[in-house]
N, C-alpha and C. Protein backbone atom coordinates (compact mmCIF):
# COMPACT_ATOMS: atom_id res chain seq x y z
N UNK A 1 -31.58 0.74 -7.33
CA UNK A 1 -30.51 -0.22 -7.04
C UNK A 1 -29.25 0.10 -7.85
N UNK A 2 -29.25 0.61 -9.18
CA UNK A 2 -28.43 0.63 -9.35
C UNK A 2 -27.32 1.92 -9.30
N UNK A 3 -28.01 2.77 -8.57
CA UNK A 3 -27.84 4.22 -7.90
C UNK A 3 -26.67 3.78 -7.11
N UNK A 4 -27.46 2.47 -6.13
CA UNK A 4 -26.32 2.34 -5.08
C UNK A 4 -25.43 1.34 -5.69
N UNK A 5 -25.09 0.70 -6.95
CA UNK A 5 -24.39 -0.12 -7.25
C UNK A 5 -23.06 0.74 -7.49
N UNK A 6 -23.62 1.88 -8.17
CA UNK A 6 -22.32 3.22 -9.04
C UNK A 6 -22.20 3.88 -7.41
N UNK A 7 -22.77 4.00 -6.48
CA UNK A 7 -22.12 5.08 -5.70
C UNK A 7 -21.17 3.85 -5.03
N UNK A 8 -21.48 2.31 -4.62
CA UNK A 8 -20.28 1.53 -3.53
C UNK A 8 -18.93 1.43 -4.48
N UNK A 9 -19.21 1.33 -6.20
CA UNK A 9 -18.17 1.39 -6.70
C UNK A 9 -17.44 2.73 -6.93
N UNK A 10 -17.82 3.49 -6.80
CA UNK A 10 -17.17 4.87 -7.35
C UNK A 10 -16.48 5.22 -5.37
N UNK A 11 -17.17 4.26 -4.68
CA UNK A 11 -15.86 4.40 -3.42
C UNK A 11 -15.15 3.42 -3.30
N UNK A 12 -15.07 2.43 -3.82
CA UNK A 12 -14.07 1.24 -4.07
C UNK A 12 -13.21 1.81 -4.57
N UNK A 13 -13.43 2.13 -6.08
CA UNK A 13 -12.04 2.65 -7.08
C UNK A 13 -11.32 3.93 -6.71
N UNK A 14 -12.18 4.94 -5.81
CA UNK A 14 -11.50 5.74 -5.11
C UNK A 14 -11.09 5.47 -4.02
N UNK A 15 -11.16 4.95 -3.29
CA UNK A 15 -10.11 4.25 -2.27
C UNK A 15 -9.25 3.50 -2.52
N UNK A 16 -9.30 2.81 -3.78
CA UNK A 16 -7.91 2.17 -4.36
C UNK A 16 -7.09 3.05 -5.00
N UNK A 17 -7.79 4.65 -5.47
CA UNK A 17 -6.72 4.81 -6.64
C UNK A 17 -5.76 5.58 -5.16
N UNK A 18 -6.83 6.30 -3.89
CA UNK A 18 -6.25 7.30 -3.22
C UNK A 18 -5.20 6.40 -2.39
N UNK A 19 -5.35 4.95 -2.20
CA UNK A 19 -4.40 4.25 -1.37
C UNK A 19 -2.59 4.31 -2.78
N UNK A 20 -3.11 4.00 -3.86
CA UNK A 20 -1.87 3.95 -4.82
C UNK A 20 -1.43 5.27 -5.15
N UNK A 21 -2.36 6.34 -5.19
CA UNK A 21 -1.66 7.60 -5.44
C UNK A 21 -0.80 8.24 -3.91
N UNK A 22 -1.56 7.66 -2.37
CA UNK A 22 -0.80 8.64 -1.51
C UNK A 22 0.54 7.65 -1.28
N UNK A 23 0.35 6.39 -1.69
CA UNK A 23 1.54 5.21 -1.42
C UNK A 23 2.49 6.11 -2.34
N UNK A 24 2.27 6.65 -3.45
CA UNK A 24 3.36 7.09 -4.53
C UNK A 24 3.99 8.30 -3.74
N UNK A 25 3.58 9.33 -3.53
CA UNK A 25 3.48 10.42 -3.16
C UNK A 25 4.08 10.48 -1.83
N UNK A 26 4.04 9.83 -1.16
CA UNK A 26 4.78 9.74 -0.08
C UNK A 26 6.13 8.78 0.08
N UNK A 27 6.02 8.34 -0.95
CA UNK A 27 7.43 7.37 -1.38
C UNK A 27 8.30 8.66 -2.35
N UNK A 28 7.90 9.58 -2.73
CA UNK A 28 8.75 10.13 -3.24
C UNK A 28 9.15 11.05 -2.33
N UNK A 29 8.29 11.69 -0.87
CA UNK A 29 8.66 13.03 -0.72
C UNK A 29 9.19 12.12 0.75
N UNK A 30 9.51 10.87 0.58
CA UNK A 30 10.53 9.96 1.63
C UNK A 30 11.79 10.47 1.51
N UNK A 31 11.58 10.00 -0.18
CA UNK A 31 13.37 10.20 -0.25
C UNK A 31 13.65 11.34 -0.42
N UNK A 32 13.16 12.38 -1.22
CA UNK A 32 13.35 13.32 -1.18
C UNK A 32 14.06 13.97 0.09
N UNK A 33 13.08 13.53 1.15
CA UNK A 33 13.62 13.97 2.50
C UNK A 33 14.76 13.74 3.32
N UNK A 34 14.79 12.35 2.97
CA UNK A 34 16.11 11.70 3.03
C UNK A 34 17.34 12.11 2.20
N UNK A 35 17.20 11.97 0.93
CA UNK A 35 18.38 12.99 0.46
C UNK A 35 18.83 14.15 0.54
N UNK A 36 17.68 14.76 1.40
CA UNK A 36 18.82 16.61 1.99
C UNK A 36 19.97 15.79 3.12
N UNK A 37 19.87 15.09 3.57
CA UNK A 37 20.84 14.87 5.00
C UNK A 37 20.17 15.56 6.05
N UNK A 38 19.82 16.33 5.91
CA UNK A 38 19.13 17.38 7.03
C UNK A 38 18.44 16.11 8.44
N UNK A 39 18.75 16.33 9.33
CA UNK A 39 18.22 15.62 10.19
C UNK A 39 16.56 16.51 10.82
N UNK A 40 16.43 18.16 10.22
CA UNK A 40 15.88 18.71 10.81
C UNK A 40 14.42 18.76 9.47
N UNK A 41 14.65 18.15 8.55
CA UNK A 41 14.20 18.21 7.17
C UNK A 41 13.55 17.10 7.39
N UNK A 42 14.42 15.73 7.29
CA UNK A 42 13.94 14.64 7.54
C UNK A 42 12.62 14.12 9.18
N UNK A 43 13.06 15.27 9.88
CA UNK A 43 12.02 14.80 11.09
C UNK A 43 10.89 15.63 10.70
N UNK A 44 10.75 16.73 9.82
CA UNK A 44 9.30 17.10 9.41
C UNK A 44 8.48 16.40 8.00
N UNK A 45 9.22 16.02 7.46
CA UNK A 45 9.30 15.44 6.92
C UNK A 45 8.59 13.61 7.25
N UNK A 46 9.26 13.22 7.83
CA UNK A 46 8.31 12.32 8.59
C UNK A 46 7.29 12.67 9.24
N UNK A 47 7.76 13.22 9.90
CA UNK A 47 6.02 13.85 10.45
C UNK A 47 4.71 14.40 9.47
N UNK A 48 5.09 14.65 8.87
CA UNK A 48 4.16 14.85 7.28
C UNK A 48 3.48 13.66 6.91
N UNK A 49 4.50 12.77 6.63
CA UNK A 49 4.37 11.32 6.18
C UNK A 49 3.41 10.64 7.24
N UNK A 50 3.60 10.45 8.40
CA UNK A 50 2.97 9.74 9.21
C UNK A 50 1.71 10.18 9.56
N UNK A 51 1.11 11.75 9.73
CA UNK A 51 -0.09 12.05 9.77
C UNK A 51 -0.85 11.36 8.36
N UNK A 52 0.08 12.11 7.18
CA UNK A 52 -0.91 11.97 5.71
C UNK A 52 -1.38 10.19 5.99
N UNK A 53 -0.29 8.79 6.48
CA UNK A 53 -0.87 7.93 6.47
C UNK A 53 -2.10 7.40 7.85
N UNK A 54 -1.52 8.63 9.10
CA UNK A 54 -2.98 8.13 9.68
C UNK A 54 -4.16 8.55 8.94
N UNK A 55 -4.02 9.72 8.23
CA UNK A 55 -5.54 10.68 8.04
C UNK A 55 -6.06 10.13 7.00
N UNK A 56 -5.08 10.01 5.71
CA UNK A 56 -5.89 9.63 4.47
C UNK A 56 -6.06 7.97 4.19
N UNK A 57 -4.67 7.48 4.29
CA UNK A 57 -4.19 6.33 4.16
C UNK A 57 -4.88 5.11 4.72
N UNK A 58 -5.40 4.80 6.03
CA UNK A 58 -5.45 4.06 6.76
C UNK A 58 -7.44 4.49 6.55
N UNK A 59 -8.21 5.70 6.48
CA UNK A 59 -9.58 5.57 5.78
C UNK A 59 -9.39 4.29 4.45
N UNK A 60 -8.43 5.03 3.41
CA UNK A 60 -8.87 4.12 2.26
C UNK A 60 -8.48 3.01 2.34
N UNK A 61 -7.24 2.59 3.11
CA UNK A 61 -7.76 0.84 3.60
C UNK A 61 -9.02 0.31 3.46
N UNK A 62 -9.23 1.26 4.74
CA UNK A 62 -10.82 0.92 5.47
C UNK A 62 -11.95 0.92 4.48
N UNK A 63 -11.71 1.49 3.90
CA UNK A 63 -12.95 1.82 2.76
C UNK A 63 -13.12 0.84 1.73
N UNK A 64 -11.88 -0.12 1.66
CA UNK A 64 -12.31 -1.25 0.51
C UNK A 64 -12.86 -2.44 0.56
N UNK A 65 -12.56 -2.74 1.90
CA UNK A 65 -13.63 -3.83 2.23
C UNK A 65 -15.26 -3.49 3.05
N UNK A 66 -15.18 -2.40 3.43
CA UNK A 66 -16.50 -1.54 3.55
C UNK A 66 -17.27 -1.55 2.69
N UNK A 67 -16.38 -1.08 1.35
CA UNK A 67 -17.50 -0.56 0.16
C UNK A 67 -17.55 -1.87 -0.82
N UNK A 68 -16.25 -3.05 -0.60
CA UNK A 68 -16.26 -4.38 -1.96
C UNK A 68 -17.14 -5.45 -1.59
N UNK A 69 -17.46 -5.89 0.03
CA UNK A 69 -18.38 -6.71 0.34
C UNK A 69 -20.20 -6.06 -0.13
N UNK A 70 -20.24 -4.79 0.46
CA UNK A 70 -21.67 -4.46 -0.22
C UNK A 70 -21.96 -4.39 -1.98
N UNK A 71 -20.79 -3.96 -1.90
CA UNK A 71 -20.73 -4.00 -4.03
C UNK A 71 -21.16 -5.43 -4.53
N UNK A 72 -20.26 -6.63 -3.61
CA UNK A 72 -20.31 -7.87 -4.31
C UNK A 72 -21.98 -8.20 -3.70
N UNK A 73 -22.43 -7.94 -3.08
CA UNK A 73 -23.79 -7.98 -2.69
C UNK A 73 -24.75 -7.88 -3.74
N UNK A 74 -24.55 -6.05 -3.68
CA UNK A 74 -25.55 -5.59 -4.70
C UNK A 74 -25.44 -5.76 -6.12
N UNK A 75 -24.75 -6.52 -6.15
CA UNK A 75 -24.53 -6.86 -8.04
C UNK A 75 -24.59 -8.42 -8.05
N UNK A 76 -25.16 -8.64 -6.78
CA UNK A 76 -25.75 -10.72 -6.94
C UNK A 76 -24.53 -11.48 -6.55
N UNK A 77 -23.24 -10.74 -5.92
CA UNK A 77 -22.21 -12.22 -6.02
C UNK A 77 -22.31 -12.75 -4.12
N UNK A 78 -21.83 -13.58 -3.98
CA UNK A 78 -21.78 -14.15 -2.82
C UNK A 78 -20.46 -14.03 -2.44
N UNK A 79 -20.04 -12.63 -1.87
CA UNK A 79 -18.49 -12.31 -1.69
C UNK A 79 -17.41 -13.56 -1.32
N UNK A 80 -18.39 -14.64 -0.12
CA UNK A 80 -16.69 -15.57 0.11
C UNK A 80 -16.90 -16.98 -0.42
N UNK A 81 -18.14 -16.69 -1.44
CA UNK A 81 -17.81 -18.06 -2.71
C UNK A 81 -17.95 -18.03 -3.71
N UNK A 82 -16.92 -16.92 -4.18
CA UNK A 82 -16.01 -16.29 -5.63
C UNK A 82 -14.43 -16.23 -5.29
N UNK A 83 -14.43 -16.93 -5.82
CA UNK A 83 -12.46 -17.69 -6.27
C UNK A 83 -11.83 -16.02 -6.23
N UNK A 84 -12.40 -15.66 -7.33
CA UNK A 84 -11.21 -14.27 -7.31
C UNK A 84 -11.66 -13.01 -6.38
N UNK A 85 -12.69 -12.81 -5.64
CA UNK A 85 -13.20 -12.65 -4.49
C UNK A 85 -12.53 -12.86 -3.04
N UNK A 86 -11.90 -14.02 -2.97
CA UNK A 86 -11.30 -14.77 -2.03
C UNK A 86 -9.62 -14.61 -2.47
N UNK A 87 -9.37 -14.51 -3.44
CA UNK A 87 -7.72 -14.44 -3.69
C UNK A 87 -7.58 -12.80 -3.86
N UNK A 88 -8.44 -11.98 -4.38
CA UNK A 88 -8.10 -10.69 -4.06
C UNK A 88 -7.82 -10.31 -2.29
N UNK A 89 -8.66 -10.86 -1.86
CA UNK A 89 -9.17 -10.89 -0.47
C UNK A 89 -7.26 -10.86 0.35
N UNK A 90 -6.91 -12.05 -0.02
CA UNK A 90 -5.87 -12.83 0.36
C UNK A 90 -4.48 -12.28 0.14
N UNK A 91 -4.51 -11.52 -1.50
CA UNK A 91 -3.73 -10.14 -1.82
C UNK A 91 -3.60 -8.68 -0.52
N UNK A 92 -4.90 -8.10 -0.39
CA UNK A 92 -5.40 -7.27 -0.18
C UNK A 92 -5.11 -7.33 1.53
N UNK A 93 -4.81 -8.69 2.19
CA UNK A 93 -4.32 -8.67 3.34
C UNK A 93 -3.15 -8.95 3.18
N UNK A 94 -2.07 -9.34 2.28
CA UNK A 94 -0.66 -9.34 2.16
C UNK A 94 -0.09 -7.76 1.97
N UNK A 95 -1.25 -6.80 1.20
CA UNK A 95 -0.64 -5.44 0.51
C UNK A 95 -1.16 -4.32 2.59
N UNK A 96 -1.78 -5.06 3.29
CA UNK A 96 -2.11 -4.10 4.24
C UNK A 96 -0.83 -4.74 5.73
N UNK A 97 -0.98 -5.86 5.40
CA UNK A 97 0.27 -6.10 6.19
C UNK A 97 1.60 -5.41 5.89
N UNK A 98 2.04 -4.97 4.37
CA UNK A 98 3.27 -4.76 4.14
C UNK A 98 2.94 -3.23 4.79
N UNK A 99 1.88 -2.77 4.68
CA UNK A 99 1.54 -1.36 4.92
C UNK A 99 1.97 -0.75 6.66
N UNK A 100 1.37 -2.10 7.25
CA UNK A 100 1.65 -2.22 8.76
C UNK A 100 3.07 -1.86 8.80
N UNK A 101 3.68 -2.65 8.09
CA UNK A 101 5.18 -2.56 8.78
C UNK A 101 5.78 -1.21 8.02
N UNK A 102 5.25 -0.99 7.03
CA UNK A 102 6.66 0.28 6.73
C UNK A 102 5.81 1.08 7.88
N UNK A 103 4.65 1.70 7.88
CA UNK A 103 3.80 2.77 8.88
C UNK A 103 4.47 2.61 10.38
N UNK A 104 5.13 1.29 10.67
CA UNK A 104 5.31 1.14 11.81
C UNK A 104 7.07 1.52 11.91
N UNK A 105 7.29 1.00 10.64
CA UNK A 105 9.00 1.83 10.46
C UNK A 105 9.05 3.48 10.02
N UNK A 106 7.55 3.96 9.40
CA UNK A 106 7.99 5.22 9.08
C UNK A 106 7.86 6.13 10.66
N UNK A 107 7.37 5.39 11.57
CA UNK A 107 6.78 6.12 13.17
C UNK A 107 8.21 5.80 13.64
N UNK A 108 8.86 5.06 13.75
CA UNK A 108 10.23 5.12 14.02
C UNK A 108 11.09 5.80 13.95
N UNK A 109 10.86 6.10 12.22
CA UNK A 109 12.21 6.79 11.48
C UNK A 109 11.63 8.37 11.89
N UNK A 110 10.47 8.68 12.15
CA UNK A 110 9.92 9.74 12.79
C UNK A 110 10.71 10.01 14.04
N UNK A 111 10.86 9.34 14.97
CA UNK A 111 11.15 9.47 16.16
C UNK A 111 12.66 9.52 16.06
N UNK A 112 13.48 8.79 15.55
CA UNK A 112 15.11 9.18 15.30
C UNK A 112 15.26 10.56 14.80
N UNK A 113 14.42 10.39 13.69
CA UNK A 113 14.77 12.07 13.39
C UNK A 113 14.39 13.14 13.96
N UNK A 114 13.78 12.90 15.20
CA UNK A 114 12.71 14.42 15.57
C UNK A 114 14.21 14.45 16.72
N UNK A 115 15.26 13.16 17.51
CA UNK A 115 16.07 13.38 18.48
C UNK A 115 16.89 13.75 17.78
N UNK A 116 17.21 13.27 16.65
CA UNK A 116 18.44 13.88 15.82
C UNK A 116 18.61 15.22 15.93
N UNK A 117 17.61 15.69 15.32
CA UNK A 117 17.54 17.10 14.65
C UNK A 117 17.16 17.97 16.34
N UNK A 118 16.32 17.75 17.34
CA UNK A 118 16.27 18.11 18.61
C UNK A 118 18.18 18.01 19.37
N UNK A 119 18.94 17.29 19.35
CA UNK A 119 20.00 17.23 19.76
C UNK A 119 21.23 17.71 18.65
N UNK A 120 20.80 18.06 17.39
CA UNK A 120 21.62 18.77 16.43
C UNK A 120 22.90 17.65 16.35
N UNK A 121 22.52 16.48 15.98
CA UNK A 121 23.37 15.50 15.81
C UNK A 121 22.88 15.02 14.30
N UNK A 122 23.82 14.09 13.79
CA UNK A 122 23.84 13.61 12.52
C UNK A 122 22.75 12.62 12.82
N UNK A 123 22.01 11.96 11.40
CA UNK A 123 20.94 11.31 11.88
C UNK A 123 21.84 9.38 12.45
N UNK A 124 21.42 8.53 12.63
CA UNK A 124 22.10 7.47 13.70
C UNK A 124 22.14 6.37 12.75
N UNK A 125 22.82 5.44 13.20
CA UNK A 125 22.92 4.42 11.84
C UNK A 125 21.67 3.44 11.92
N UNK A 126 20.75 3.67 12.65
CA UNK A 126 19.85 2.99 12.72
C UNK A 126 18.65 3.36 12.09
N UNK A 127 19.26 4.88 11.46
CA UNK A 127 17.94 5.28 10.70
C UNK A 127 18.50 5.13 9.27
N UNK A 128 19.43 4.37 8.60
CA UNK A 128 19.66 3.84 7.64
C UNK A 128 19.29 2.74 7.19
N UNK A 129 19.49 2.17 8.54
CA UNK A 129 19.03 0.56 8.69
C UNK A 129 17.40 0.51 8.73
N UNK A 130 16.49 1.06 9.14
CA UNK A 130 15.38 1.58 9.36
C UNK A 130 14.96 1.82 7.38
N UNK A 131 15.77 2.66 6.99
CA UNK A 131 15.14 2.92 5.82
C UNK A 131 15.35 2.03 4.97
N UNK A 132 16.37 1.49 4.53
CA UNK A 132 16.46 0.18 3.54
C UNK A 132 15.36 -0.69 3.98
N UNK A 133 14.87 -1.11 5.64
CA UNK A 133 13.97 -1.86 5.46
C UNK A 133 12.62 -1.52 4.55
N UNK A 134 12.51 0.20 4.69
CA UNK A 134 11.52 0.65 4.46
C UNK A 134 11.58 0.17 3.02
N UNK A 135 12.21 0.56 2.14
CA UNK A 135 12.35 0.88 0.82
C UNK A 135 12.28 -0.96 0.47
N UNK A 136 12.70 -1.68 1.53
CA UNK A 136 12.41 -3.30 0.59
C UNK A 136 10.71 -3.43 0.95
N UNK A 137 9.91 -2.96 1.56
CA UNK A 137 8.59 -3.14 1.40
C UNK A 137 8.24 -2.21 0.75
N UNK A 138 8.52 -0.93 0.45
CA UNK A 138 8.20 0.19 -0.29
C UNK A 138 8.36 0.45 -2.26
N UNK A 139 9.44 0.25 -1.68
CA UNK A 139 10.00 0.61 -3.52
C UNK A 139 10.85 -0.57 -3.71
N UNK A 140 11.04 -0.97 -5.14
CA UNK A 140 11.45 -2.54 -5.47
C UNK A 140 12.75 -2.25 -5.24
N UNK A 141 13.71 -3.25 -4.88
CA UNK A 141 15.19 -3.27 -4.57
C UNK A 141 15.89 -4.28 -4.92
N UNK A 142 15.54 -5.37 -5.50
CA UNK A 142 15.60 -6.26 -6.14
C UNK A 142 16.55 -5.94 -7.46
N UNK A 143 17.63 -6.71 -7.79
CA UNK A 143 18.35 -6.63 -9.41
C UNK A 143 17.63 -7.02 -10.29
N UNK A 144 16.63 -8.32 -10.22
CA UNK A 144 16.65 -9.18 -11.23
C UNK A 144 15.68 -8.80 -11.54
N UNK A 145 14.68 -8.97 -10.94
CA UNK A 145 13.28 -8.97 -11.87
C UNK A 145 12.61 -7.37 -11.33
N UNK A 146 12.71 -6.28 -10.44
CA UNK A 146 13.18 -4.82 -10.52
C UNK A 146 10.89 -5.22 -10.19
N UNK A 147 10.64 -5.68 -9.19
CA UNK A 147 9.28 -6.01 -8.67
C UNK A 147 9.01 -5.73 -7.09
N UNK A 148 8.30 -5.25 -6.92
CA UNK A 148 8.08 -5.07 -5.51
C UNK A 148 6.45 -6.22 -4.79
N UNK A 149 6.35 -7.10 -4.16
CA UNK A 149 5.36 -7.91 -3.99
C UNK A 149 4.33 -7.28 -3.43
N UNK A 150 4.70 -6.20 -2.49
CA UNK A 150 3.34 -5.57 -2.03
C UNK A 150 2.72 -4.91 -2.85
N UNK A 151 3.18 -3.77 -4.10
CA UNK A 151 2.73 -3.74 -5.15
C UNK A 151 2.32 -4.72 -6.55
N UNK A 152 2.87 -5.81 -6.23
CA UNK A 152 2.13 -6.35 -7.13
C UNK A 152 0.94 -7.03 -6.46
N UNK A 153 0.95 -7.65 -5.05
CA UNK A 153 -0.27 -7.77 -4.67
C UNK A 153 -1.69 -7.10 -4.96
N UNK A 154 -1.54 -5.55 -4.81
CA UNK A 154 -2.36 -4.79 -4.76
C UNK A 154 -2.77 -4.38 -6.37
N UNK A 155 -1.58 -4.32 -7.41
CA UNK A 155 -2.28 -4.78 -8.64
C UNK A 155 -2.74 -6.20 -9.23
N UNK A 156 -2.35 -6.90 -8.73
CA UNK A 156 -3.29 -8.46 -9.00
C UNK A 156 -4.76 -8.42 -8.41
N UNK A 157 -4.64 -7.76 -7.58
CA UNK A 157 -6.17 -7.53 -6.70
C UNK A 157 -6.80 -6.52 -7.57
N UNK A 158 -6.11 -5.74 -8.37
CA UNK A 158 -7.23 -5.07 -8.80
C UNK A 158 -7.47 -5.39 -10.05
N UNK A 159 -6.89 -6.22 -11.20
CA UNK A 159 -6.49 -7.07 -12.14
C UNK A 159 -8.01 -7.77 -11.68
N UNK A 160 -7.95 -8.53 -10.68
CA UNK A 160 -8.96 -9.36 -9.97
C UNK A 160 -10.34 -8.76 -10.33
N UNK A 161 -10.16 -7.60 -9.47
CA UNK A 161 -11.68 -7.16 -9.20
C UNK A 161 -12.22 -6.39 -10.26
N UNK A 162 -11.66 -6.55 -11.68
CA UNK A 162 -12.04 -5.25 -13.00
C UNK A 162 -12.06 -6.37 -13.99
N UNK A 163 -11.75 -7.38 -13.94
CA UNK A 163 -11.50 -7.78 -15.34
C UNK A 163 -12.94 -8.86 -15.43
N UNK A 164 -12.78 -9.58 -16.61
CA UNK A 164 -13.44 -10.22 -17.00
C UNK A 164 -13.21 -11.51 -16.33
N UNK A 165 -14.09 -12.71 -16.38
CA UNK A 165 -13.67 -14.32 -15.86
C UNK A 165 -12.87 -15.11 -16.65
N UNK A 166 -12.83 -14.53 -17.74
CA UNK A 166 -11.30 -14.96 -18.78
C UNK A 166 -10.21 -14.31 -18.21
N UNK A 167 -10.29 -13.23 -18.16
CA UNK A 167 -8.78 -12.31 -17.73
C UNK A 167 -8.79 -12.85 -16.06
N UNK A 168 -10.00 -13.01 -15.58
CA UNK A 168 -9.49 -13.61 -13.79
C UNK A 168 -8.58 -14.81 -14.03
N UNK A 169 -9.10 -15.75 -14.91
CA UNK A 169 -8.43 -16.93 -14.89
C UNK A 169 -6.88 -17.20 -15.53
N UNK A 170 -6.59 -16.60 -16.02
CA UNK A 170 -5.31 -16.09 -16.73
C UNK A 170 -4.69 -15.30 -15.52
N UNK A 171 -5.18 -14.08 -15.15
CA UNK A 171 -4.43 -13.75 -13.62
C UNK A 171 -3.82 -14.50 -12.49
N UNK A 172 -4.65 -15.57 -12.02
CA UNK A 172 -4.41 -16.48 -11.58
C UNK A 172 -3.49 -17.41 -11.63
N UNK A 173 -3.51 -17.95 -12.97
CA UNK A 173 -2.36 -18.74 -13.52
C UNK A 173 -1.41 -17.79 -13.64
N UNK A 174 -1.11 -16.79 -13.96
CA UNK A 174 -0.05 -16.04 -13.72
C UNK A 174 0.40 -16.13 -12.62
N UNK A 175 -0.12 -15.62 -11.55
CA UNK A 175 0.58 -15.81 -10.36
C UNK A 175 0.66 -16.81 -9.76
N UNK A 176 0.51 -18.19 -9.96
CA UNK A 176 0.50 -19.41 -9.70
C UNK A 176 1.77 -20.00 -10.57
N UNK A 177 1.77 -19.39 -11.67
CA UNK A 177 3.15 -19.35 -12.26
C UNK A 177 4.28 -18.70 -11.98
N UNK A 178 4.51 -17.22 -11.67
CA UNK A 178 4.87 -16.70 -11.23
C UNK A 178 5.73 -17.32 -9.27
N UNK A 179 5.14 -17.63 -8.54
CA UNK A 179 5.37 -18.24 -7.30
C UNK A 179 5.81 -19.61 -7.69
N UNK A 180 5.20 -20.34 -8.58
CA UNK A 180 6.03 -21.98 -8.69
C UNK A 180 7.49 -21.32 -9.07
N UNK A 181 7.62 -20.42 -9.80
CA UNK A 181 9.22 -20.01 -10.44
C UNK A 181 10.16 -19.25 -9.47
């Protein structure tokens, strides 16, 4: 039993670290792409981006509630009557929704740039407009407090699912504090 306790977790934490490392990694080689101007740069470039998130990206979604309901099993918990169980839960569909929409703006910004660079035109003002949206679910854009919510979702969820029932409960009130403010 406890063979299979270390193998559902050792695919939990690797599907979380591979969802935060390809989220990074492809947020950098965004802009990157975006800052040549190249319209012919930027459409492979997306196209890069959008396979790496069907192929890798969209498994390790999949893989955390695959592998966190049998985990909370095999280690005795009753996955949907545990408080921080249920609010990771609740995170973890706020951090896959934000995911929906940039994936669904980066297939876009794919498609402007593949006509751009196919018609040897400058890229269109709609793939500006397109990317700021990206970058307010992507990377923080914010002055004040310099936070991005879909990332902090996805670290409160994992805050959640590692810590102790002292540190859950303190998490909690954090972000219960955090949202009253």
């Amino acid at each position: 039993m406890l063979d299979l306790i270390f193998a559902l977790k050792f695919v939990h934490v690797l599907a979380a670290a591979t969802m935060f490392g390809v989220w990074l990694c492809l947020a950098i080689v965004m802009i990157s792409g975006h800052r040549s101007g190249n319209p012919s740069v930027v459409a492979v470039t997306m196209q890069f981006i959008v396979d790496v998130e069907k192929w890798v990206m969209a498994p390790a979604i999949a893989a955390q509630p695959v592998s966190g309901f049998p985990l909370a099993w095999a280690i005795g918990l009753s996955p949907l009557n545990e408080f921080w169980i249920v609010v990771s839960l609740g995170l973890f569909v706020i951090a896959v929704a934000c995911w929906l929409a940039a994936f669904r703006i980066e297939t876009r910004v794919r498609g402007l740039s593949r006509q751009s660079a196919l018609e040897a035109v400058a890229l269109p003002t709609d793939y500006r407009r397109m990317l700021h949206a990206w970058s307010a679910l992507a990377v923080a854009r914010s002055t004040g407090d310099h936070r991005n919510f879909c990332f902090d979702d996805l670290a409160a969820a994992g805050r959640l699912s590692s810590a102790g029932r002292q540190t859950r409960r303190q998490t909690i009130c954090t972000l219960r504090d955090r949202k009253a403010s």
